[in-house]
N, C-alpha and C. Protein backbone atom coordinates (compact mmCIF):
# COMPACT_ATOMS: atom_id res chain seq x y z
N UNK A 1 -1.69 -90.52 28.76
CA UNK A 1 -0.35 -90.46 28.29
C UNK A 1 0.39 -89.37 29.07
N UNK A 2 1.46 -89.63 29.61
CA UNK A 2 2.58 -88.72 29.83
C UNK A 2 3.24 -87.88 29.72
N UNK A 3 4.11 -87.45 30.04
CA UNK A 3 4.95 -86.45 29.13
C UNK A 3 6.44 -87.59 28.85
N UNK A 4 6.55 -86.94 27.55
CA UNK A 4 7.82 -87.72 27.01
C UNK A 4 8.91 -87.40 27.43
N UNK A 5 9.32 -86.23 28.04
CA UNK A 5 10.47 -86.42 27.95
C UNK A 5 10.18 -85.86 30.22
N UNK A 6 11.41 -86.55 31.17
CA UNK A 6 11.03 -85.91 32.15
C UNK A 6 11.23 -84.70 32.15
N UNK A 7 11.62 -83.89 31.60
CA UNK A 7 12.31 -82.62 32.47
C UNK A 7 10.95 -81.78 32.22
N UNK A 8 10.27 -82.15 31.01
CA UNK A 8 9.21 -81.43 30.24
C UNK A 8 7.84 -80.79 31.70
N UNK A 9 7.69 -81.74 32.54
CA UNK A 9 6.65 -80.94 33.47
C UNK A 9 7.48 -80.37 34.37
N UNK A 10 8.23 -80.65 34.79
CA UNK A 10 9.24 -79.43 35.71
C UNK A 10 9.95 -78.33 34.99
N UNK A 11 8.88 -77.65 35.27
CA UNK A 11 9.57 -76.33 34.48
C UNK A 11 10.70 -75.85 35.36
N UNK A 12 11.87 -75.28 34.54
CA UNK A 12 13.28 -74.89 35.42
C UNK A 12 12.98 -73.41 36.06
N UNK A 13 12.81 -73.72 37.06
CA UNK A 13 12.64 -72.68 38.05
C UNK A 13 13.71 -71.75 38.49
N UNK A 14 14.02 -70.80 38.20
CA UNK A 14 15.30 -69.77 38.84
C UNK A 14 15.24 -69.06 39.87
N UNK A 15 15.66 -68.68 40.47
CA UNK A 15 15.33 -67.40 41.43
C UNK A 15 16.19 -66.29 41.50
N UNK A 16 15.75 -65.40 40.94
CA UNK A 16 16.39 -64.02 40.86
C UNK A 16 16.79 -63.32 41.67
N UNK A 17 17.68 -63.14 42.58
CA UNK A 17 17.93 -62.62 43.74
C UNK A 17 18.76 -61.00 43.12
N UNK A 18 18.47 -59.68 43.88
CA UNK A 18 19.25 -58.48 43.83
C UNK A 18 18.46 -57.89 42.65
N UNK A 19 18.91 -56.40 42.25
CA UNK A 19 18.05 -55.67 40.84
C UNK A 19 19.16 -55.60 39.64
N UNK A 20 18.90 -55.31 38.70
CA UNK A 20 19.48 -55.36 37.56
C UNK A 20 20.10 -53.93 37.06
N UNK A 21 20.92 -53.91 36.81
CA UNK A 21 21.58 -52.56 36.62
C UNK A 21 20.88 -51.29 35.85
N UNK A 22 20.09 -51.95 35.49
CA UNK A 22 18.84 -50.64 34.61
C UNK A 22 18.33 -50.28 35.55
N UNK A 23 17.52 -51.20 36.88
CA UNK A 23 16.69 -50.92 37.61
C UNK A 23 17.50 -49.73 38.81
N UNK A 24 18.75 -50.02 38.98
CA UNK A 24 19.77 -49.32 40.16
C UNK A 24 19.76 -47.90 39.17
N UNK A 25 20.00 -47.66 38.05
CA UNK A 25 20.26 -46.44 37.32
C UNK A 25 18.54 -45.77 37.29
N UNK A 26 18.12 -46.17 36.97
CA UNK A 26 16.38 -45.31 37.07
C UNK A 26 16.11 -44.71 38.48
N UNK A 27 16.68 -45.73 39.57
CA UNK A 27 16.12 -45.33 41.01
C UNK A 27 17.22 -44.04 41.15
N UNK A 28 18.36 -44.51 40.59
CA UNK A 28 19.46 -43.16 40.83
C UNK A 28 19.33 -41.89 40.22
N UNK A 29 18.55 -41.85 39.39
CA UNK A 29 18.04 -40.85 38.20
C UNK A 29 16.89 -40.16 38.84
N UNK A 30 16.21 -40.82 39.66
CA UNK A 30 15.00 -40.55 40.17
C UNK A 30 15.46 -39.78 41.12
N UNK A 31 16.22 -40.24 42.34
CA UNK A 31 16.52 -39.86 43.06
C UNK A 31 17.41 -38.17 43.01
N UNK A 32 18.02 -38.23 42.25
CA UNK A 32 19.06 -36.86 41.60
C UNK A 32 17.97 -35.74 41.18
N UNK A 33 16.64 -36.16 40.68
CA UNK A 33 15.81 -35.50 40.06
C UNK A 33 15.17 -34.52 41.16
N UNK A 34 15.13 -35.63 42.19
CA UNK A 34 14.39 -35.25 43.73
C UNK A 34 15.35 -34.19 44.27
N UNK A 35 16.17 -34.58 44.15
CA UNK A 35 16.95 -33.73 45.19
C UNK A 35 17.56 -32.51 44.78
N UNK A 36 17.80 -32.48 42.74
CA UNK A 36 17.81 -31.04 42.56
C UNK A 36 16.42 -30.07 42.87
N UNK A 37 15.43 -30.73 42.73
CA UNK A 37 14.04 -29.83 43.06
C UNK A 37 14.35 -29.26 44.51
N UNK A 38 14.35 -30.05 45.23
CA UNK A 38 14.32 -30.04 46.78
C UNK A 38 15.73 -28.85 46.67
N UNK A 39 16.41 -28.59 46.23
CA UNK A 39 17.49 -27.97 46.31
C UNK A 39 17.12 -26.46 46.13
N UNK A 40 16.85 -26.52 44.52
CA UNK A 40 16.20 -25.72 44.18
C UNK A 40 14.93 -24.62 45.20
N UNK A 41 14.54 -25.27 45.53
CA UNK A 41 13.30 -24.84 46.17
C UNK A 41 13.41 -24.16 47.65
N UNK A 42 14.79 -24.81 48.19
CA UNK A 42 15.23 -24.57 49.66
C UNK A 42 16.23 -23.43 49.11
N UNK A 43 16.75 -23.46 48.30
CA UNK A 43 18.12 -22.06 48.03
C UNK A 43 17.15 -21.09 47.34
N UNK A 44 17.73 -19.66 47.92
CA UNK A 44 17.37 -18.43 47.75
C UNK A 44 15.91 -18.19 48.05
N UNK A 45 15.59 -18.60 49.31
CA UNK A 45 14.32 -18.24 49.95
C UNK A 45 14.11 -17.09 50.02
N UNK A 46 14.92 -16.20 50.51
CA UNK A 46 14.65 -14.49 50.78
C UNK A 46 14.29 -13.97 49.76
N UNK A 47 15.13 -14.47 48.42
CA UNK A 47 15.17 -13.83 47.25
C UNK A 47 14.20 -13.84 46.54
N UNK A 48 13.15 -15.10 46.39
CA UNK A 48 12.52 -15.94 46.17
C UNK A 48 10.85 -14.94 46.85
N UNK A 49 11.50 -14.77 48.19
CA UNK A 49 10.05 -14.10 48.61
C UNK A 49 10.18 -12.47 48.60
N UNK A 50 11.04 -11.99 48.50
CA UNK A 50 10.72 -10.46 47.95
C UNK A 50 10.58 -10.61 46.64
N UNK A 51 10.78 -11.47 45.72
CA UNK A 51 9.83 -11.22 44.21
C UNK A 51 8.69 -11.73 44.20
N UNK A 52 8.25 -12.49 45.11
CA UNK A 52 6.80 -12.45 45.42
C UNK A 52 6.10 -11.45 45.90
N UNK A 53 6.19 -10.90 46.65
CA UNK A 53 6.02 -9.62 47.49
C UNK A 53 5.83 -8.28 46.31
N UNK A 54 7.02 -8.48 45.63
CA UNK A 54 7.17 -7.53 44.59
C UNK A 54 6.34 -7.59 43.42
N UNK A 55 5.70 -9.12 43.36
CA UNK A 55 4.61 -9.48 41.97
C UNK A 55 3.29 -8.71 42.96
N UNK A 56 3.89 -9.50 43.92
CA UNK A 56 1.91 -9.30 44.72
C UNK A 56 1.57 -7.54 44.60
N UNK A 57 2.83 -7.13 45.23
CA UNK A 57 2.72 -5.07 45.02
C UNK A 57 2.04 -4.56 43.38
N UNK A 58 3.11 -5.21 42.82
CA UNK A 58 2.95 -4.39 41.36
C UNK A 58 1.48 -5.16 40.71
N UNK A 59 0.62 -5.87 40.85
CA UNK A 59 -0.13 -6.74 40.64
C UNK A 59 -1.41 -6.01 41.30
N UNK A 60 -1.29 -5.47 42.79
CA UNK A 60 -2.31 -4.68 43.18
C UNK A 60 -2.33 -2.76 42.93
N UNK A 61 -0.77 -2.84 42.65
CA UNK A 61 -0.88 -1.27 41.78
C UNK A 61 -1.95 -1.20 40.59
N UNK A 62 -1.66 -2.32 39.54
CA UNK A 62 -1.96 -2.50 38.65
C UNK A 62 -3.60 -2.73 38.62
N UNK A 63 -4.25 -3.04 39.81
CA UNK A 63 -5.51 -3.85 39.70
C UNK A 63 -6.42 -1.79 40.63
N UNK A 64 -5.40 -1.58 41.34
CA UNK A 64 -5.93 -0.25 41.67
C UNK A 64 -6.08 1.02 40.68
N UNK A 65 -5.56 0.89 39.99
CA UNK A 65 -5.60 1.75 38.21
C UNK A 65 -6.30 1.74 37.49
N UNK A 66 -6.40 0.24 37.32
CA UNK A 66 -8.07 0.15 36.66
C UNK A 66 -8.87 0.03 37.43
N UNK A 67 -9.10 0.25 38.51
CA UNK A 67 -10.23 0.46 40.17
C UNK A 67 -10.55 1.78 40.05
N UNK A 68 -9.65 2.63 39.92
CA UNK A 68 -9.89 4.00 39.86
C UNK A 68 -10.84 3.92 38.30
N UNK A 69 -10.19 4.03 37.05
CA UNK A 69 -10.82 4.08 36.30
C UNK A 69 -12.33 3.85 36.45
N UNK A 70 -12.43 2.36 36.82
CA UNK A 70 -13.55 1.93 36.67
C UNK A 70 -14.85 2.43 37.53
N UNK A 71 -13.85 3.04 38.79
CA UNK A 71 -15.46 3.37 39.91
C UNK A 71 -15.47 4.86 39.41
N UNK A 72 -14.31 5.73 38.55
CA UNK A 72 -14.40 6.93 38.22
C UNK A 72 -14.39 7.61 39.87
N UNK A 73 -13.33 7.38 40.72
CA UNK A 73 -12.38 7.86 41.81
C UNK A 73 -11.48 7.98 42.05
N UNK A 74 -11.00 8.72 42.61
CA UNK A 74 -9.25 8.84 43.02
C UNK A 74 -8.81 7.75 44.11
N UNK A 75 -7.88 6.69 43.58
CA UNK A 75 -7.51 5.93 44.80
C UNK A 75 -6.12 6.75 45.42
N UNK A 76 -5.19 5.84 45.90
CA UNK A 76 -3.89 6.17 46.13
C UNK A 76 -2.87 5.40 46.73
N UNK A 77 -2.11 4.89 46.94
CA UNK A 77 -1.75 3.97 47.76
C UNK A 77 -0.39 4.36 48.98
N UNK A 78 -0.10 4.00 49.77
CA UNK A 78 1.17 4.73 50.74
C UNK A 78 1.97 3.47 51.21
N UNK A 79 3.19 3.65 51.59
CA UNK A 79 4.18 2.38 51.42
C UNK A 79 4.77 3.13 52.60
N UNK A 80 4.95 2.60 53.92
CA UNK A 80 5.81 3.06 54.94
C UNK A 80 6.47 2.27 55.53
N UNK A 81 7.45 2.00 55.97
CA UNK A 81 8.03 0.77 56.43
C UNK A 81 7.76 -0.79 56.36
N UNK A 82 6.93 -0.95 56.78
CA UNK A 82 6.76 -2.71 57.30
C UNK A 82 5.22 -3.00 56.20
N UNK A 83 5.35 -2.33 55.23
CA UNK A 83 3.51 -2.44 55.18
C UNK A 83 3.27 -1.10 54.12
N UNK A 84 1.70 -1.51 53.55
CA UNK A 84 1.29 -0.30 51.94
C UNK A 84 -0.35 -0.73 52.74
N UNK A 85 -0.84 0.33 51.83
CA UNK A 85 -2.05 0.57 52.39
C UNK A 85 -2.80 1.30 51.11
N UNK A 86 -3.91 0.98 51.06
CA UNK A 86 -4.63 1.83 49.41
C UNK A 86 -5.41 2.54 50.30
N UNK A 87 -6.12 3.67 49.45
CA UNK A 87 -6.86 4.66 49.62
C UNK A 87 -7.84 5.18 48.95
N UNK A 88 -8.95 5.79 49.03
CA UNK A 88 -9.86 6.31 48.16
C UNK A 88 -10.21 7.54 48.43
N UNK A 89 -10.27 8.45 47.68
CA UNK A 89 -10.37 9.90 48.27
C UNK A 89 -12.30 10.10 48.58
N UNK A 90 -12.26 10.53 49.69
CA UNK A 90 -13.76 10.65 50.30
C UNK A 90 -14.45 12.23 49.35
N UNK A 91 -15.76 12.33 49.60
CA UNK A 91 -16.30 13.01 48.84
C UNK A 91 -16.02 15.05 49.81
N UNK A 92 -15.19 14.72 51.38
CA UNK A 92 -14.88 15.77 51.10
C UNK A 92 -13.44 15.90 51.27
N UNK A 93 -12.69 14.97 50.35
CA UNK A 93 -11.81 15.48 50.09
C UNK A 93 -10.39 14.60 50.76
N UNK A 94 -10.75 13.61 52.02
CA UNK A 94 -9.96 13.61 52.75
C UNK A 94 -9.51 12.24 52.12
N UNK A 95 -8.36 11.58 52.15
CA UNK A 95 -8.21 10.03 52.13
C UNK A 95 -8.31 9.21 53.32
N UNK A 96 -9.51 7.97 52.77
CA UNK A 96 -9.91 7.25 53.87
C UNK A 96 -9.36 5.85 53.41
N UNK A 97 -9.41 5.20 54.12
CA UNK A 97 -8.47 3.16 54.18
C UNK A 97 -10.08 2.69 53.28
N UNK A 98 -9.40 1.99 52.13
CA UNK A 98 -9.91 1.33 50.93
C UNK A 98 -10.25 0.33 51.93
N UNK A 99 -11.60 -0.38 51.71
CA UNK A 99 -11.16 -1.94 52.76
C UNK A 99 -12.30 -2.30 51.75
N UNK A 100 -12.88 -2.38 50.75
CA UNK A 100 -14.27 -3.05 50.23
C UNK A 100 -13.34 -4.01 48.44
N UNK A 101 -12.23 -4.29 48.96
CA UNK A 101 -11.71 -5.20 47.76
C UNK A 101 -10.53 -6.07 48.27
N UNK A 102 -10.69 -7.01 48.44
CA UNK A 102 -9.31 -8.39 48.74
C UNK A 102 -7.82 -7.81 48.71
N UNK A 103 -7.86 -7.61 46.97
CA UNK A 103 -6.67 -7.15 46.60
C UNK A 103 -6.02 -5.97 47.12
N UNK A 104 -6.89 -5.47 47.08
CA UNK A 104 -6.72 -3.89 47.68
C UNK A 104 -6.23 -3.76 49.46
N UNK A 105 -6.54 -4.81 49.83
CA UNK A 105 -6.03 -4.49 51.73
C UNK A 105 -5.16 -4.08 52.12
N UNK A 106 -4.94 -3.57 53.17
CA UNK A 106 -3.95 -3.64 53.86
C UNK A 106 -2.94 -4.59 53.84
N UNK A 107 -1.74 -4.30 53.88
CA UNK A 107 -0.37 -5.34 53.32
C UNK A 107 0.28 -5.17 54.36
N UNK A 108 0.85 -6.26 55.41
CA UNK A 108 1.92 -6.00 56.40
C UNK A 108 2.58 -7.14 55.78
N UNK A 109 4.06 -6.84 55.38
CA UNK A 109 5.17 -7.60 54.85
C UNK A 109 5.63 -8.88 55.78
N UNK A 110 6.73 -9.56 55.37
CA UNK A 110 6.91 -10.48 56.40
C UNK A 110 8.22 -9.62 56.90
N UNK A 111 8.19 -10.23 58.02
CA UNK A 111 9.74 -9.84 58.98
C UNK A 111 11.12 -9.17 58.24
N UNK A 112 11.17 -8.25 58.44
CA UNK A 112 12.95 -7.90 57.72
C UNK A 112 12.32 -7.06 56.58
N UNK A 113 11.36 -6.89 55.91
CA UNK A 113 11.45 -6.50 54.40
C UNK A 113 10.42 -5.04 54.76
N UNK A 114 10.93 -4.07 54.00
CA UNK A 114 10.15 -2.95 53.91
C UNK A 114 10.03 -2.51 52.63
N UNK A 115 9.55 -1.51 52.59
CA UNK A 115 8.46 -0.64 51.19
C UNK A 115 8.62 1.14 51.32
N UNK A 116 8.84 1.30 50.43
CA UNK A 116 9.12 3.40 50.51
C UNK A 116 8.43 3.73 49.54
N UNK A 117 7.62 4.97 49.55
CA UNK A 117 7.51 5.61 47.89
C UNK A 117 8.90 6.16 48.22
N UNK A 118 9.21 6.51 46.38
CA UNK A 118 10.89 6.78 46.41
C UNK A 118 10.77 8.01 45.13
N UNK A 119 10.10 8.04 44.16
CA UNK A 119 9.41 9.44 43.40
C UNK A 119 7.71 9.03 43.11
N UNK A 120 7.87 10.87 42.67
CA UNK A 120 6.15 10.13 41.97
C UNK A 120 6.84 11.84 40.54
N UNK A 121 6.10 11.46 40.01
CA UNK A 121 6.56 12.65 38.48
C UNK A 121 8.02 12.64 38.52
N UNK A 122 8.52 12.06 38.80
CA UNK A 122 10.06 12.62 38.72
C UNK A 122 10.51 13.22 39.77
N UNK A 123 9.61 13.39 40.59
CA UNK A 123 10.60 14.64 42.03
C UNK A 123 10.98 13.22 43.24
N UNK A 124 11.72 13.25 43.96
CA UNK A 124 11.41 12.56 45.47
C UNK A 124 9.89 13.39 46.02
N UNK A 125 9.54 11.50 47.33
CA UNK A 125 8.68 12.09 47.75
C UNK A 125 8.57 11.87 48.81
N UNK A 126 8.06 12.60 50.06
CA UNK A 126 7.98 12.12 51.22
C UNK A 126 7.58 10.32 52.01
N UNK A 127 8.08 10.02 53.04
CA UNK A 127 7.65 8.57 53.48
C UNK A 127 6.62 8.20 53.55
N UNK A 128 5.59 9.19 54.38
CA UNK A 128 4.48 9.12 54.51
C UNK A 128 3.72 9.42 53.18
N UNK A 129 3.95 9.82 52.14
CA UNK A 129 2.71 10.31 50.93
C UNK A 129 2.06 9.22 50.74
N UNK A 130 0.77 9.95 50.07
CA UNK A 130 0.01 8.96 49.21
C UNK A 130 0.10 9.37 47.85
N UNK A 131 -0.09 8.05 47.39
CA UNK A 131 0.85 8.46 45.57
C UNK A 131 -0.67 8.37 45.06
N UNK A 132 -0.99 9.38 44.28
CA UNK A 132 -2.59 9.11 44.24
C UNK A 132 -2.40 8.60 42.49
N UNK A 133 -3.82 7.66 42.21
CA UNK A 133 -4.23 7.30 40.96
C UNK A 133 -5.51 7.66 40.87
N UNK A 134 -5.58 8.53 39.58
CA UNK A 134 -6.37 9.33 38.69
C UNK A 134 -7.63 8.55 38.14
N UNK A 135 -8.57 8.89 38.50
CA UNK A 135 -9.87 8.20 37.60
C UNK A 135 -9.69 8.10 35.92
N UNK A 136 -9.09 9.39 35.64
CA UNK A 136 -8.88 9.19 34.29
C UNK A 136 -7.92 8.37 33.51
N UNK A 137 -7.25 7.94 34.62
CA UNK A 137 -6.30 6.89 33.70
C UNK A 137 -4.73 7.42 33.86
N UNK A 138 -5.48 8.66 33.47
CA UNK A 138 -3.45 8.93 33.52
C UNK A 138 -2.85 9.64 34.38
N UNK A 139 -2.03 8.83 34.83
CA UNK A 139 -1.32 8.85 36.01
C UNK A 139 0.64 9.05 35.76
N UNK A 140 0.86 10.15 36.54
CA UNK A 140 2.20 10.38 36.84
C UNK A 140 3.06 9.41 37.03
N UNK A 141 4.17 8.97 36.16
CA UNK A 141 4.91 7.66 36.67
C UNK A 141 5.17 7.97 38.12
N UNK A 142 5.23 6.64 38.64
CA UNK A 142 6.08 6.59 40.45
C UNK A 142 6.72 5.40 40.22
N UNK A 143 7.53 5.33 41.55
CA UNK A 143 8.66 4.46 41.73
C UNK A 143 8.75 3.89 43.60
N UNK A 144 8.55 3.10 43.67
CA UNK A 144 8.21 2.36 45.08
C UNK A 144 9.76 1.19 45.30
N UNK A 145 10.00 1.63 46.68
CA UNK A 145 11.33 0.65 46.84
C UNK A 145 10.88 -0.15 47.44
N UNK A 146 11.13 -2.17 47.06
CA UNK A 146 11.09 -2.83 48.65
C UNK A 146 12.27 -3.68 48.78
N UNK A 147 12.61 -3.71 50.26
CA UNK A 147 13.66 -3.98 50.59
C UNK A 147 13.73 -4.96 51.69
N UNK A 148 14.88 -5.97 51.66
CA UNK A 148 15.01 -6.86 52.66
C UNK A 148 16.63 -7.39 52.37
N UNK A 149 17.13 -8.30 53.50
CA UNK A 149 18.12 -8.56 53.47
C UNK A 149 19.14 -9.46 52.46
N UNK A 150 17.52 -9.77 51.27
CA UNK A 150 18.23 -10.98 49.90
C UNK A 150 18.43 -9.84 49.04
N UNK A 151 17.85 -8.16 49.40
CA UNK A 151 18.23 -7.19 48.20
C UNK A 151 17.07 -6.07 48.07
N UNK A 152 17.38 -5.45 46.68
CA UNK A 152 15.99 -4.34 46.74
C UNK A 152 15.18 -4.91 45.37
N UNK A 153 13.88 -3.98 45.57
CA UNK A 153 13.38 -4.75 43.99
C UNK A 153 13.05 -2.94 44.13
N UNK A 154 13.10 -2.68 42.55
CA UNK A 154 12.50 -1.34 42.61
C UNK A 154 11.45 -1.80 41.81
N UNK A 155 10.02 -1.22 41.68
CA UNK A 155 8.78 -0.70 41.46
C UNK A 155 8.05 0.18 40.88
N UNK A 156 7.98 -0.09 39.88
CA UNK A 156 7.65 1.62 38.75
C UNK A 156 6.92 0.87 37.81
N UNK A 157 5.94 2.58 37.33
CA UNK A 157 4.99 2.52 36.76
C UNK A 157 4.53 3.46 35.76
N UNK A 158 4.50 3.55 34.58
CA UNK A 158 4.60 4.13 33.42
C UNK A 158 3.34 4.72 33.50
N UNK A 159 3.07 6.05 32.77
CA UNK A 159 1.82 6.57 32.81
C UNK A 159 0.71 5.88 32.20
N UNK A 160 0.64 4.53 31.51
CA UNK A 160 -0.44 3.93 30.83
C UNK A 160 -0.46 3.08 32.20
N UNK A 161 0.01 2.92 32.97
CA UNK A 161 -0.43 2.17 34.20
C UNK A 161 0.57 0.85 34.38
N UNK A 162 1.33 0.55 33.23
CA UNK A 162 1.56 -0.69 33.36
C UNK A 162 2.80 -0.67 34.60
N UNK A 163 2.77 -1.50 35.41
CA UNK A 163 3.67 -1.59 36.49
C UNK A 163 4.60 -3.00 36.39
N UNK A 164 5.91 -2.41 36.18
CA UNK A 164 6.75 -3.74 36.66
C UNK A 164 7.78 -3.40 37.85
N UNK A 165 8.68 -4.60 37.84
CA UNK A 165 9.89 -4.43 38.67
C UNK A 165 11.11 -4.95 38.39
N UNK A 166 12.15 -4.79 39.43
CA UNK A 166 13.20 -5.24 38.85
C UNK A 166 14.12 -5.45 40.59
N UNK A 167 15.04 -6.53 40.13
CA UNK A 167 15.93 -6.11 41.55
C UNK A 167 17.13 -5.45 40.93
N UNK A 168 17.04 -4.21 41.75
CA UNK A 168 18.36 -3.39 41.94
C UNK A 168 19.51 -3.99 42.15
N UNK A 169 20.43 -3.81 40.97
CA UNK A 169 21.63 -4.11 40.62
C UNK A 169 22.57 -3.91 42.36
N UNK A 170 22.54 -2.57 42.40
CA UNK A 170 23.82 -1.97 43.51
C UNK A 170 23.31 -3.00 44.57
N UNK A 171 22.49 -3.21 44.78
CA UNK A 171 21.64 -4.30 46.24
C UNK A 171 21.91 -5.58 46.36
N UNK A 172 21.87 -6.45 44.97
CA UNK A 172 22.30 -7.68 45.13
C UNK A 172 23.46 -8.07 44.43
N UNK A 173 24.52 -6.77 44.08
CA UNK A 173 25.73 -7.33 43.82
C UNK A 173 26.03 -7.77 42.51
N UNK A 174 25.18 -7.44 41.63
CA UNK A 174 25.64 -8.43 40.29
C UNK A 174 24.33 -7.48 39.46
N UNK A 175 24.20 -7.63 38.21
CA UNK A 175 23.66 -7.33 37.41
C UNK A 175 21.81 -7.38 37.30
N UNK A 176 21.75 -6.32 37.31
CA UNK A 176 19.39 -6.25 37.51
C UNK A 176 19.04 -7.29 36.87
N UNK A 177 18.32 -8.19 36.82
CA UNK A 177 18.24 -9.14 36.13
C UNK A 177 16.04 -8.85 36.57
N UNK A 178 15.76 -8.61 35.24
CA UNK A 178 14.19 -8.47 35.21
C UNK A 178 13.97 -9.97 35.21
N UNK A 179 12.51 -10.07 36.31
CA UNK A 179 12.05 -11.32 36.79
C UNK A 179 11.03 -11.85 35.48
């Protein structure tokens, strides 16, 4: 037997040509999504990498504090232009280049950006010093500048050790805004 009626085995075939207006709005949505990231990510590079710079500093202050504590030695660290450097005071006395911890290395900045000690207790301190940290823990606040052409971040550190930063207001024009 057949089919009764003809149209019944030819199914009506359409062909959909072009996308449907939901489908044009999702790809456009998608697309806007992309390109604020991409935006995002390309604006304020400089700015972007001296607060990196400035996590990575205050992050190895912080990891040298409890280094001292823990080996029960005097470290220290020195910030001179282009580059910081840690230290450990030798047994007679002298400071020698820390090199037996990752964190602890030698730091040469990228292009344009530099580093100062700027106090240590409250006084100014020379370019060259080493800001020393105490086996015992407690340590004299200091204050470390770094600088580049997106601004300054200043660098300070409370006598329980804890170290943050901030970018300097007068530097980038507008209000300190803690990271």
């Amino acid at each position: 037997m057949g089919p009764l009626n003809a149209d019944q085995g030819h199914a009506r075939r359409t062909r959909r040509t072009g996308f449907t207006l939901v489908e044009v709005l999702v790809v456009l949505v998608v697309l806007g999504i992309g390109l604020a990231l991409v935006s995002a990510n390309l604006g304020g590079g400089e700015r972007r990498e001296l607060e990196r710079e400035a996590k990575q500093l205050a992050g190895a202050l912080e990891h040298a504090a409890a280094l001292a504590q823990w080996r029960a030695e005097a470290l220290g660290v020195s910030a001179e232009g282009s580059g910081y450097r840690f230290w450990r005071r030798a047994d007679d006395d002298r400071w020698v280049a820390f090199s037996s911890d990752d964190v602890l290395a030698a730091r040469v900045l990228p292009a344009g950006m530099t580093v100062r000690p700027v106090t240590y207790a409250g006084a100014p301190v020379a370019a060259d010093a080493i800001v020393p940290l105490r086996p015992s823990g407690r340590n004299e606040p200091y204050v470390l500048m770094l600088a580049s052409a997106a601004g300054r971040v200043v660098i300070a550190s409370d006598p329980l050790n804890r170290v943050g930063y901030i970018f300097d207001a007068d530097a980038t024009g507008g209000p300190a805004v803690a990271p």
